[in-house]
C-alpha atoms as a PDB file:
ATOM      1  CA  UNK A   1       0.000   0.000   0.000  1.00  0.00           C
ATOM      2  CA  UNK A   2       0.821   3.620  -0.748  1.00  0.00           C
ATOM      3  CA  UNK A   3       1.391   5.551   2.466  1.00  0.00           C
ATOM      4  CA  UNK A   4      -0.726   8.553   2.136  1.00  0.00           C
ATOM      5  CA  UNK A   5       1.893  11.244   3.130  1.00  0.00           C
ATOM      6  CA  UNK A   6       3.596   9.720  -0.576  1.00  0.00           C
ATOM      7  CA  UNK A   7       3.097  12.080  -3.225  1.00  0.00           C
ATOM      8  CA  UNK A   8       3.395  10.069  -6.268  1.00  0.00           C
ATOM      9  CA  UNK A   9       3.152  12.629  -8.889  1.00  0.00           C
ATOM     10  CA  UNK A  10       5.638  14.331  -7.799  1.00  0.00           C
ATOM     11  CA  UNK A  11       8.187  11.468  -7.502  1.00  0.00           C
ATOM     12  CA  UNK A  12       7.112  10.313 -10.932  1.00  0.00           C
ATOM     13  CA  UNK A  13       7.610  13.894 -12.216  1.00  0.00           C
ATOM     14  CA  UNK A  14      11.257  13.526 -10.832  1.00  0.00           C
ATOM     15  CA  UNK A  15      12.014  10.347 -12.506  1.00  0.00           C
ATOM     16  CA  UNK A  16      10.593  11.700 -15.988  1.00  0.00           C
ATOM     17  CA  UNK A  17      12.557  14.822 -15.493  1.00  0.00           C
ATOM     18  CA  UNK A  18      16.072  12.825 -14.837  1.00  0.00           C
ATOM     19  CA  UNK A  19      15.700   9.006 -13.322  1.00  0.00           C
ATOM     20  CA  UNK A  20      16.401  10.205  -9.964  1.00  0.00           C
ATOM     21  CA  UNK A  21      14.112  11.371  -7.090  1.00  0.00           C
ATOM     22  CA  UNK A  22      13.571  12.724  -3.734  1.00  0.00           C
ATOM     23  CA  UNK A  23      11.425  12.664  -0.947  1.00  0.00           C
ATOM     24  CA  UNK A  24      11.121  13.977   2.521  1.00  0.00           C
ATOM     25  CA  UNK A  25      11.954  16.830   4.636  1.00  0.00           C
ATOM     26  CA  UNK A  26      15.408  16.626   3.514  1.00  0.00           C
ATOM     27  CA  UNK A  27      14.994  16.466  -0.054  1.00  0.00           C
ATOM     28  CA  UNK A  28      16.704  19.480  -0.883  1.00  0.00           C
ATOM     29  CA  UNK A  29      19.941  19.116   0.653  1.00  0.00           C
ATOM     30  CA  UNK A  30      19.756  15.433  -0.665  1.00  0.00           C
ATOM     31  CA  UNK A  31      19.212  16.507  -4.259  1.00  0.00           C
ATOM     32  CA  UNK A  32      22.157  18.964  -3.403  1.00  0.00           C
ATOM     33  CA  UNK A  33      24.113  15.954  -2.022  1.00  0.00           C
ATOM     34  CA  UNK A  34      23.313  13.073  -4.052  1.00  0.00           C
ATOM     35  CA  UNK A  35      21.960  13.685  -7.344  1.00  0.00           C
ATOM     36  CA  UNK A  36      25.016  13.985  -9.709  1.00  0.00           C
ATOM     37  CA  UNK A  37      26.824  10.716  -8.563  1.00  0.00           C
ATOM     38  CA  UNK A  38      23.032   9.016  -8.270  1.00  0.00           C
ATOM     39  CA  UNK A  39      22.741  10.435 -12.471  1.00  0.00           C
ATOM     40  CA  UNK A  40      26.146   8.846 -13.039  1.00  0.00           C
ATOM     41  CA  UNK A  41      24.984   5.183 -12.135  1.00  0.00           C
ATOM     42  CA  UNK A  42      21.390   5.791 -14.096  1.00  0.00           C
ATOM     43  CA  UNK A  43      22.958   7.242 -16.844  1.00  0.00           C
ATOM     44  CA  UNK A  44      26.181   3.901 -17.078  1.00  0.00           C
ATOM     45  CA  UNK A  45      23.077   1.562 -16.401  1.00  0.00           C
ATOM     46  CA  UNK A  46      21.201   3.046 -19.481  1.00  0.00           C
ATOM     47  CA  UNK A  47      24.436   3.213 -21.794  1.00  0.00           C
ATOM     48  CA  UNK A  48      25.544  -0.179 -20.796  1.00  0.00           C
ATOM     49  CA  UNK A  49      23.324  -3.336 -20.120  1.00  0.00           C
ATOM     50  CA  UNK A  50      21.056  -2.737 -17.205  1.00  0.00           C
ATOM     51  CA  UNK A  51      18.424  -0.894 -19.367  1.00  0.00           C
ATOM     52  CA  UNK A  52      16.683   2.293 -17.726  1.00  0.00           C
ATOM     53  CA  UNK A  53      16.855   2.253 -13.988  1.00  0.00           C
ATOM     54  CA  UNK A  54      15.307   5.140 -11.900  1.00  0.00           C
ATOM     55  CA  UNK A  55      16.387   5.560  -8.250  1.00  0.00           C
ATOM     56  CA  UNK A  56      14.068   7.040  -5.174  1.00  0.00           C
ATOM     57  CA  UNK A  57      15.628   8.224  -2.239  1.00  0.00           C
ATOM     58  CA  UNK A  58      13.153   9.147   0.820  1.00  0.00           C
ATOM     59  CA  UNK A  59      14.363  10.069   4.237  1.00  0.00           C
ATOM     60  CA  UNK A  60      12.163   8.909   6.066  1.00  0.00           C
ATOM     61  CA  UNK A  61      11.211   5.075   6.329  1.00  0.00           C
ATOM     62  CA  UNK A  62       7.419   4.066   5.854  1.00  0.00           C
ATOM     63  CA  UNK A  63       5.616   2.298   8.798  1.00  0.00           C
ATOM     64  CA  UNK A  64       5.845  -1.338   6.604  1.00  0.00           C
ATOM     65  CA  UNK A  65       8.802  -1.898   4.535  1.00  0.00           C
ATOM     66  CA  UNK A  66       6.901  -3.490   2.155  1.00  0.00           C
ATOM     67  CA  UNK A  67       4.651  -0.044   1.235  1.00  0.00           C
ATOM     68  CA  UNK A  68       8.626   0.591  -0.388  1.00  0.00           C
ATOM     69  CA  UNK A  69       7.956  -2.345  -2.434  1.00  0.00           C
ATOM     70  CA  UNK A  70       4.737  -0.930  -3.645  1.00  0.00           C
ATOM     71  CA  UNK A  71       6.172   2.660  -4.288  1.00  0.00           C
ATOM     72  CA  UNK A  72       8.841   1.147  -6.676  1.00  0.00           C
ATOM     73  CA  UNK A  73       5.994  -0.750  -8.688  1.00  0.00           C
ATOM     74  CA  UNK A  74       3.741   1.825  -9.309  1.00  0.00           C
ATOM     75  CA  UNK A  75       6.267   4.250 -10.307  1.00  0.00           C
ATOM     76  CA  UNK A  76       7.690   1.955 -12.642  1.00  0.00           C
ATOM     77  CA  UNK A  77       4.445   1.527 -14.276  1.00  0.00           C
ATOM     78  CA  UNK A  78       4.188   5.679 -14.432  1.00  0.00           C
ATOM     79  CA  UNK A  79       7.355   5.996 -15.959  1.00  0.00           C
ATOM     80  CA  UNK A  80       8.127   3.010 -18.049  1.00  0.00           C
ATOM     81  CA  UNK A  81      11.607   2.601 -16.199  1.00  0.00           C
ATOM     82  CA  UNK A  82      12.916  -0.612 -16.611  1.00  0.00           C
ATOM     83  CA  UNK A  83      13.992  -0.734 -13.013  1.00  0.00           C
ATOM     84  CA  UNK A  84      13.225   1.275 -10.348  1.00  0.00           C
ATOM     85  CA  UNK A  85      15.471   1.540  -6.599  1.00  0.00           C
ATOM     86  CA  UNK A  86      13.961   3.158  -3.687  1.00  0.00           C
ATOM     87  CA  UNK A  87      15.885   3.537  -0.886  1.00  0.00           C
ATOM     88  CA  UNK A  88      15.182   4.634   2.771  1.00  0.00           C
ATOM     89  CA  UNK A  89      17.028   4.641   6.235  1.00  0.00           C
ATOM     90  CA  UNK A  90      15.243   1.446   7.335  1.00  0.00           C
ATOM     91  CA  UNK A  91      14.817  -0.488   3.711  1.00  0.00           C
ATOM     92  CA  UNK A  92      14.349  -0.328   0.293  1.00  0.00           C
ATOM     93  CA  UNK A  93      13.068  -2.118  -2.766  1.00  0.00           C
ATOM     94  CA  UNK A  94      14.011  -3.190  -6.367  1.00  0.00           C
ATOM     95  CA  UNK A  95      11.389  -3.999  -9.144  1.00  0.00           C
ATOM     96  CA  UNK A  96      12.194  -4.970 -12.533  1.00  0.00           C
ATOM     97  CA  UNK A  97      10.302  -5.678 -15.550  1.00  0.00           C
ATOM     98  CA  UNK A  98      13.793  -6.339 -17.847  1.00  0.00           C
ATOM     99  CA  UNK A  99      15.880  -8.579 -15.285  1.00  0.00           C
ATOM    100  CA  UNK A 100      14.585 -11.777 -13.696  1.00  0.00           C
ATOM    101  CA  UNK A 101      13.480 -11.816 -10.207  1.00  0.00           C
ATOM    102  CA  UNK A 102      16.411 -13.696  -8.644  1.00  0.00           C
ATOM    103  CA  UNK A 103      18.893 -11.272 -10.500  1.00  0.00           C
ATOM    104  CA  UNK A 104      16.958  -8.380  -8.645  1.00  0.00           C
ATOM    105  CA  UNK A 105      16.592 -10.091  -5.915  1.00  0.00           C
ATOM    106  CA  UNK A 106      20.148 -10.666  -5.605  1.00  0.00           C
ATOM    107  CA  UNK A 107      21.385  -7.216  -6.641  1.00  0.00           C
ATOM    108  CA  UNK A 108      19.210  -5.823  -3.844  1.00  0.00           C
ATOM    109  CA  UNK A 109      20.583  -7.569  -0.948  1.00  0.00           C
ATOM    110  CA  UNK A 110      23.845  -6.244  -1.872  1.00  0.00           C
ATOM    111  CA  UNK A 111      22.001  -2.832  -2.509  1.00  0.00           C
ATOM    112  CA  UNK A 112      20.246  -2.684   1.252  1.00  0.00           C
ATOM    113  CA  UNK A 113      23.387  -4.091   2.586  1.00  0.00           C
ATOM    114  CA  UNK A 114      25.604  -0.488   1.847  1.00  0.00           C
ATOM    115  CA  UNK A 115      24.513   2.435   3.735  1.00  0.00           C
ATOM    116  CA  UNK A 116      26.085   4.783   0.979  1.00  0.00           C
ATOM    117  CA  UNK A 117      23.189   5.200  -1.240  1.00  0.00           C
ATOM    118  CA  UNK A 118      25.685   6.186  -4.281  1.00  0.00           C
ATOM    119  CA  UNK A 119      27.923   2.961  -4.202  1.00  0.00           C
ATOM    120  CA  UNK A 120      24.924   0.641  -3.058  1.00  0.00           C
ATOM    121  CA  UNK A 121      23.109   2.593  -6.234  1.00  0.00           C
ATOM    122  CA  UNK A 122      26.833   1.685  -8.213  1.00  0.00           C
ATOM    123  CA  UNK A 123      26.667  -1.702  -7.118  1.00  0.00           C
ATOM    124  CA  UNK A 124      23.038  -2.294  -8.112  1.00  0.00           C
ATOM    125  CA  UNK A 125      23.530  -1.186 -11.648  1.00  0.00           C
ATOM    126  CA  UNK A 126      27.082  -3.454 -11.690  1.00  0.00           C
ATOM    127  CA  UNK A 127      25.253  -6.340 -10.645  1.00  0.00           C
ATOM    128  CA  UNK A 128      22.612  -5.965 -13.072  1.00  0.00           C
ATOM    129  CA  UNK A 129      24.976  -5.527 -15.683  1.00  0.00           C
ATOM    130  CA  UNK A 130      27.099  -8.508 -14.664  1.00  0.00           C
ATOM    131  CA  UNK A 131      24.136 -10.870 -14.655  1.00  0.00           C
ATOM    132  CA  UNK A 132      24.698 -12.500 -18.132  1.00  0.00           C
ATOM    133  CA  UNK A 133      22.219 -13.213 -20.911  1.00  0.00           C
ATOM    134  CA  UNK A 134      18.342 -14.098 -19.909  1.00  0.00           C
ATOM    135  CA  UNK A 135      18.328 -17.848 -20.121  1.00  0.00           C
ATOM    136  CA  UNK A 136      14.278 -17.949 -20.476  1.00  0.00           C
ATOM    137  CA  UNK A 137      14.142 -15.675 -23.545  1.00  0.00           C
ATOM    138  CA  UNK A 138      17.657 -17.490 -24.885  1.00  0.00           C
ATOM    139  CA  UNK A 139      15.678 -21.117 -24.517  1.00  0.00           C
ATOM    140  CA  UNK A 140      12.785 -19.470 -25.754  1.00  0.00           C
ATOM    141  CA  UNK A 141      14.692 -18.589 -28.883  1.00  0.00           C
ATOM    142  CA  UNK A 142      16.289 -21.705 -29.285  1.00  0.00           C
ATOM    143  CA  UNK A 143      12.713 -24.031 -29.112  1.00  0.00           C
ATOM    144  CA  UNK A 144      11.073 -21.323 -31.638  1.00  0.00           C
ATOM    145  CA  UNK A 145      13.631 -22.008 -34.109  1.00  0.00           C
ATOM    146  CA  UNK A 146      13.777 -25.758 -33.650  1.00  0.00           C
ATOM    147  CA  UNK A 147       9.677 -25.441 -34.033  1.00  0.00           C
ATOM    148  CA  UNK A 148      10.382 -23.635 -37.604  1.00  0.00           C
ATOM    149  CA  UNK A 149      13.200 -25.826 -38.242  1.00  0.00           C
ATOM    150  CA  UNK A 150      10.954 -29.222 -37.853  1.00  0.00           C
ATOM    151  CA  UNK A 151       7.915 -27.333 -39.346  1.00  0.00           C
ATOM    152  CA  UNK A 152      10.065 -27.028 -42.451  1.00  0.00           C
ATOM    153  CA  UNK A 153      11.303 -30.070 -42.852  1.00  0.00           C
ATOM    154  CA  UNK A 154       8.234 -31.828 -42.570  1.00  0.00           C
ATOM    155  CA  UNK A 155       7.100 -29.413 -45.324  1.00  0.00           C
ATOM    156  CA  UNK A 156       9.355 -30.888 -47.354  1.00  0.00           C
ATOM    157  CA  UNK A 157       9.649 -34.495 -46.587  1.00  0.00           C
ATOM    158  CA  UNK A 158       5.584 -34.212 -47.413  1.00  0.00           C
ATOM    159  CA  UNK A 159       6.123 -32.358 -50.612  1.00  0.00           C
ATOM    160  CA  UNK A 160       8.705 -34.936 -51.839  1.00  0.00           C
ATOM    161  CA  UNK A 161       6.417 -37.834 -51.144  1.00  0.00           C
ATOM    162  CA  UNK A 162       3.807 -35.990 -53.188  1.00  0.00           C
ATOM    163  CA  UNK A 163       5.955 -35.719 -55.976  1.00  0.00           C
ATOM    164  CA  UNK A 164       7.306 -39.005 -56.239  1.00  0.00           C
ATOM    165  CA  UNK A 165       3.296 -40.771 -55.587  1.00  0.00           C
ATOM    166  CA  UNK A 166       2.573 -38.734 -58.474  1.00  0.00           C
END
């Protein structure tokens, strides 16, 4: 769930405006703080393999940890980020709709594990990168063209046995 002192907009507004956003009292001096060296690891993640990652920074920690999970979700469905970090004094979450859930999943414990938002935010987008190719969309591949492969070939096994009853 959403807690209702979350303004949404506005944190999807950030992450249109540059992939990174703030939220709390502090906000300001964190933009101040933060920003450029949280820009450099969305801007390597984009150029490199990770695909577009957005990264929320609140500081303040929501009464359940999971309502972080939740925030990360819907603001990757408002911004069509591939992956979207949010990060707070007492948690965080990852969501992905590019990477596989046990390559997020892995990334983030390393992530939550760094109190430096900016290397944890470093690591993420190395660990993301690292992961190697999908293996589900790489099988996928592989049976589709063994389907067309057969599919053929029984095209023309059945044409040649046409031609030679005839």
């Amino acid at each position: 769930m959403i807690p209702a002192d979350v303004d949404m907009d506005d944190l999807a507004r950030q992450l249109n405006e540059d992939s990174v956003a703030f939220a709390g009292l502090n906000a300001p001096q964190m933009e101040v703080d933060l920003q450029p060296a949280l820009l450099e690891a969305t801007t390597r993640a984009a150029d490199g393999d990770a695909g577009s990652v957005g990264v929320v920074v609140f500081d303040w920690t929501p009464g359940q940890a999971a309502d972080l999970r939740d925030v990360a979700q819907d603001l990757m469905a408002a911004t069509g980020l591939d992956t979207v970090l949010v990060r707070a004094p007492g948690g965080g979450a990852a969501v992905s709709d590019i990477h596989s859930r046990s390559v997020v999943e892995s990334a983030q414990a390393t992530f939550l594990a760094n109190w430096d938002y900016v290397g944890a935010t470093h690591g993420f987008v190395d660990d993301l990168a690292s992961s190697g190719p999908n293996w589900i969309a790489v099988a996928v591949a592989v049976v589709a063209f063994l389907a067309i492969v057969c599919a053929v070939t029984a095209l023309s096994v059945r044409s040649a046995l046409r031609a030679r009853l005839t």
